[in-house]
Protein backbone atom coordinates (compact mmCIF):
# COMPACT_ATOMS: atom_id res chain seq x y z
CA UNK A 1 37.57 -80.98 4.54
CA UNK A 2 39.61 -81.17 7.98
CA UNK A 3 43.04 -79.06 7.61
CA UNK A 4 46.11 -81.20 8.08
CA UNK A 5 49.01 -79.44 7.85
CA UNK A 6 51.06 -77.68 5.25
CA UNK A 7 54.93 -78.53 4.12
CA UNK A 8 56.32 -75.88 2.48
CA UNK A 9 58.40 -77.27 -0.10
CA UNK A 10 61.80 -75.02 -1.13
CA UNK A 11 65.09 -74.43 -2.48
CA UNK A 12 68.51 -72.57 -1.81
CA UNK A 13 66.91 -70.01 -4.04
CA UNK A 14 66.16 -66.43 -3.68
CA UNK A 15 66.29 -65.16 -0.14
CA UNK A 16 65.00 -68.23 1.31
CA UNK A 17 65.86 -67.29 4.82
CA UNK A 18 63.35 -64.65 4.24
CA UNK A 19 60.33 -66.94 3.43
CA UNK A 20 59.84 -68.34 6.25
CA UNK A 21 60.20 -64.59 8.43
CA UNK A 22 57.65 -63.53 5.49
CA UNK A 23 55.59 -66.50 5.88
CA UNK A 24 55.24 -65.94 10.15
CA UNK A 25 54.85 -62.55 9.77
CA UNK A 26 52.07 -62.88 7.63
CA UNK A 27 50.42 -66.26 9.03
CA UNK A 28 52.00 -67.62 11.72
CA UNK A 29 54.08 -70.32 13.46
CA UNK A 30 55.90 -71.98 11.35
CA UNK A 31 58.95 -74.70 11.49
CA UNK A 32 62.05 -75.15 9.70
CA UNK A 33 64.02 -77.85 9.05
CA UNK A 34 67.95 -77.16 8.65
CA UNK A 35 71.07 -78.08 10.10
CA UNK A 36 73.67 -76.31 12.46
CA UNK A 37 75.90 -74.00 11.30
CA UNK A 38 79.45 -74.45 11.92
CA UNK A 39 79.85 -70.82 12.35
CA UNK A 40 78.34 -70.15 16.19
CA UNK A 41 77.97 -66.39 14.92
CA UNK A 42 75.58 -67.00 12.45
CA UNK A 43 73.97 -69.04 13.91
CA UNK A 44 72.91 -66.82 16.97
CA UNK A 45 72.29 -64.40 14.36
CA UNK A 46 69.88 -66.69 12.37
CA UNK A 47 68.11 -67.71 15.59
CA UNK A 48 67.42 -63.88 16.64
CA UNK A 49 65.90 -63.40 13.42
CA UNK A 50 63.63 -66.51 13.98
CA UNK A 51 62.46 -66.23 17.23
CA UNK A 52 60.91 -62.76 17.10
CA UNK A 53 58.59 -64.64 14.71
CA UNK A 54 57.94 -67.92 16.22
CA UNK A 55 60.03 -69.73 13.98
CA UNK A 56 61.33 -73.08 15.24
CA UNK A 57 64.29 -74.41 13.83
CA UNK A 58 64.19 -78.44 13.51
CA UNK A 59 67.74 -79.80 13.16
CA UNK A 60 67.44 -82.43 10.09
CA UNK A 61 69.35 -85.00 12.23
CA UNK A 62 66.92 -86.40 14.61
CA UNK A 63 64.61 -84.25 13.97
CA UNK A 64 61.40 -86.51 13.10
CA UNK A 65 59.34 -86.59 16.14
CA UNK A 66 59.86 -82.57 15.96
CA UNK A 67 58.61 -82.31 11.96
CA UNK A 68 55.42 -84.65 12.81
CA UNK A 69 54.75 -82.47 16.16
CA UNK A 70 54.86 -79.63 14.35
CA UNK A 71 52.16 -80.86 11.23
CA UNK A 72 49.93 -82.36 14.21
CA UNK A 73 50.13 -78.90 16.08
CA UNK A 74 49.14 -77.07 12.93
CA UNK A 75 52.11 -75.36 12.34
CA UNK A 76 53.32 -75.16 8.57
CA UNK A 77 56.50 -76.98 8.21
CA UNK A 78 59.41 -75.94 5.66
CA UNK A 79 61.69 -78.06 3.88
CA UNK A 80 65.00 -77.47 1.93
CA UNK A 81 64.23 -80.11 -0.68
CA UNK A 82 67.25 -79.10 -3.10
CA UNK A 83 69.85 -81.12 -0.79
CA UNK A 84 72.55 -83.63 -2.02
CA UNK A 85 70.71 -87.30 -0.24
CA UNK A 86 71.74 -90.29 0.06
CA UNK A 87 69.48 -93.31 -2.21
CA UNK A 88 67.79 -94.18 1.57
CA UNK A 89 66.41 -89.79 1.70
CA UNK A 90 65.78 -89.46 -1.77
CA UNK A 91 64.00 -90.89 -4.55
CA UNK A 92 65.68 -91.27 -8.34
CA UNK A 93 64.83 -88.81 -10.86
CA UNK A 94 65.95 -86.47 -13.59
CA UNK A 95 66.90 -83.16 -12.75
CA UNK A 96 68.41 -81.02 -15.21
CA UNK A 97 68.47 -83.96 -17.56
CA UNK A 98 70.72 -85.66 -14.98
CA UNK A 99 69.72 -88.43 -12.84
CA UNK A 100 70.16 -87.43 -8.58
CA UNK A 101 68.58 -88.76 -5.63
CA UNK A 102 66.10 -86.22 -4.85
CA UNK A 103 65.15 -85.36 -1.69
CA UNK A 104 62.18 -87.19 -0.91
CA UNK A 105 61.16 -85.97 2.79
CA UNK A 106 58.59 -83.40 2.32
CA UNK A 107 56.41 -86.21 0.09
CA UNK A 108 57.73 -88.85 2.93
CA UNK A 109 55.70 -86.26 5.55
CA UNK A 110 52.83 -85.80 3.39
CA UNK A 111 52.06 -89.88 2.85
CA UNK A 112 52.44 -90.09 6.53
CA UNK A 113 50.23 -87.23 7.70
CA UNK A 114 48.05 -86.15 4.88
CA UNK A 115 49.48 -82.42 5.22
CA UNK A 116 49.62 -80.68 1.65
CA UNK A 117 52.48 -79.95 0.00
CA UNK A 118 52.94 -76.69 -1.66
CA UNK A 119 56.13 -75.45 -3.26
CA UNK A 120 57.52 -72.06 -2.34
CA UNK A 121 59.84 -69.91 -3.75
CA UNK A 122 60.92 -66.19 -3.01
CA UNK A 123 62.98 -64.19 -5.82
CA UNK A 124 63.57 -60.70 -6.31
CA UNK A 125 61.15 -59.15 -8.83
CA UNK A 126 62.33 -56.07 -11.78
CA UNK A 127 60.40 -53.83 -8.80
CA UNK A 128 63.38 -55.07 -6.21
CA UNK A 129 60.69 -55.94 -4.10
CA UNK A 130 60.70 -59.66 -3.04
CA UNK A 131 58.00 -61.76 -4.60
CA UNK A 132 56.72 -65.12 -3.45
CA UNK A 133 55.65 -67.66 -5.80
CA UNK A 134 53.33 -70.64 -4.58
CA UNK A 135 52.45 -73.39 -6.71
CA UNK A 136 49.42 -75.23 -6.53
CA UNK A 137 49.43 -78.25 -4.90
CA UNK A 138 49.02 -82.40 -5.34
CA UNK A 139 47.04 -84.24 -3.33
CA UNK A 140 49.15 -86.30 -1.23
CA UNK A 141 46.66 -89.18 -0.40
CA UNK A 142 46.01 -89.74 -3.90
CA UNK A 143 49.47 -89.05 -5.57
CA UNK A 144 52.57 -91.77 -4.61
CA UNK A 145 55.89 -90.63 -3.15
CA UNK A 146 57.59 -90.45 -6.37
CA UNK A 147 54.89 -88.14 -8.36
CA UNK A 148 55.25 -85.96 -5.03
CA UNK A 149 58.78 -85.88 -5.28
CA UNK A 150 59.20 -85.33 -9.19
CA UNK A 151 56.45 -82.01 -8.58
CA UNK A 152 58.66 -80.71 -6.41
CA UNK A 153 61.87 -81.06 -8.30
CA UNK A 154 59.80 -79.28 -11.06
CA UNK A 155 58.95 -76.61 -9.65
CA UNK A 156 62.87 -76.23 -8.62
CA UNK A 157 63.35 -76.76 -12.31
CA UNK A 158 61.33 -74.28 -13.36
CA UNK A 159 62.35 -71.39 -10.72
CA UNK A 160 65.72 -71.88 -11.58
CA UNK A 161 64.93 -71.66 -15.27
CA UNK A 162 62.86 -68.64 -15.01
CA UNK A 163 65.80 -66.54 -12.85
CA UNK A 164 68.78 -68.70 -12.81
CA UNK A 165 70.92 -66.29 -10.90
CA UNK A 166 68.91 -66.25 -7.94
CA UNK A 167 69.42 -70.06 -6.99
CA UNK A 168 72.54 -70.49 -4.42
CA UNK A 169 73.80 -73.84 -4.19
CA UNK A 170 77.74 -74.00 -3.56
CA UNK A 171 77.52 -77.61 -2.51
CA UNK A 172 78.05 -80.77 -4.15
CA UNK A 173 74.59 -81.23 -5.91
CA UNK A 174 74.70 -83.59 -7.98
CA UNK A 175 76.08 -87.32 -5.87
């Protein structure tokens, strides 16, 4: 079966800045999607960190033709999917029991380009060694936007459940 692509599905949880230097250093290119920083000191900071890794930073606004480059080239792409969306960026689901737009890019990608969709999550283990926990994941030709989307928000679900104090998410979560 022909390899096309991987979206790396995440959180603000654990030391997520550190998945995707983990994930490089390990395998690879790979490509972020975020947005600027207003402060211009972390931001060079952030991009120093990157680079020596071949991480590519993909600003979210306008940043489409750079996500679908990136799956075509073979490079993994990863997503923050735990962001507050309007209904137009996220699909309708339950979340905690309480009904959000969920961010439905990542499965958005996937119908698009075929690339798999595997949820990733980095926490700090009893060993204070930082573990990385993949889940397995749906097919995205056979599976519709909203079963995509609803896996992922699981798997947020159930991080968050298993060590709640390592998920980080001072903004407004919940429209």
């Amino acid at each position: 079966k022909e390899q096309k692509g991987v979206i790396f599905a995440t959180a603000h949880y654990g030391n997520w800045e550190l998945l995707s230097l983990a994930y490089a250093a390990k395998f690879g290119a790979i490509s972020i999607v975020g947005k600027q920083l207003k402060s211009q000191r972390m931001t060079e900071l952030l991009a120093k960190n990157r680079t020596q890794f071949d991480i590519e930073l993909i600003d979210k606004k306008g940043g489409l033709r750079k996500m679908l480059s990136a799956i075509k080239n073979k490079r993994a792409l990863g997503i923050l999917t735990d962001q507050n969306c309007t209904d137009n960026e996220g699909i309708k689901l339950d979340f905690f029991g309480k009904r959000v737009n969920y961010q439905a890019g990542a499965s958005i990608l996937a119908k698009k380009t075929g690339a798999l969709i595997i949820p990733a999550y980095i926490y700090q283990g009893e060993d204070e060694k930082f573990h990385i926990k993949f889940f397995k994941t749906l097919d995205p030709l056979n599976s519709s936007l909203e079963e995509l989307t609803k896996y992922q928000a699981k798997t947020c679900e159930e991080m968050i459940q298993f060590k709640p104090d390592e998920y980080f998410f001072f903004h407004r979560r919940f429209a």
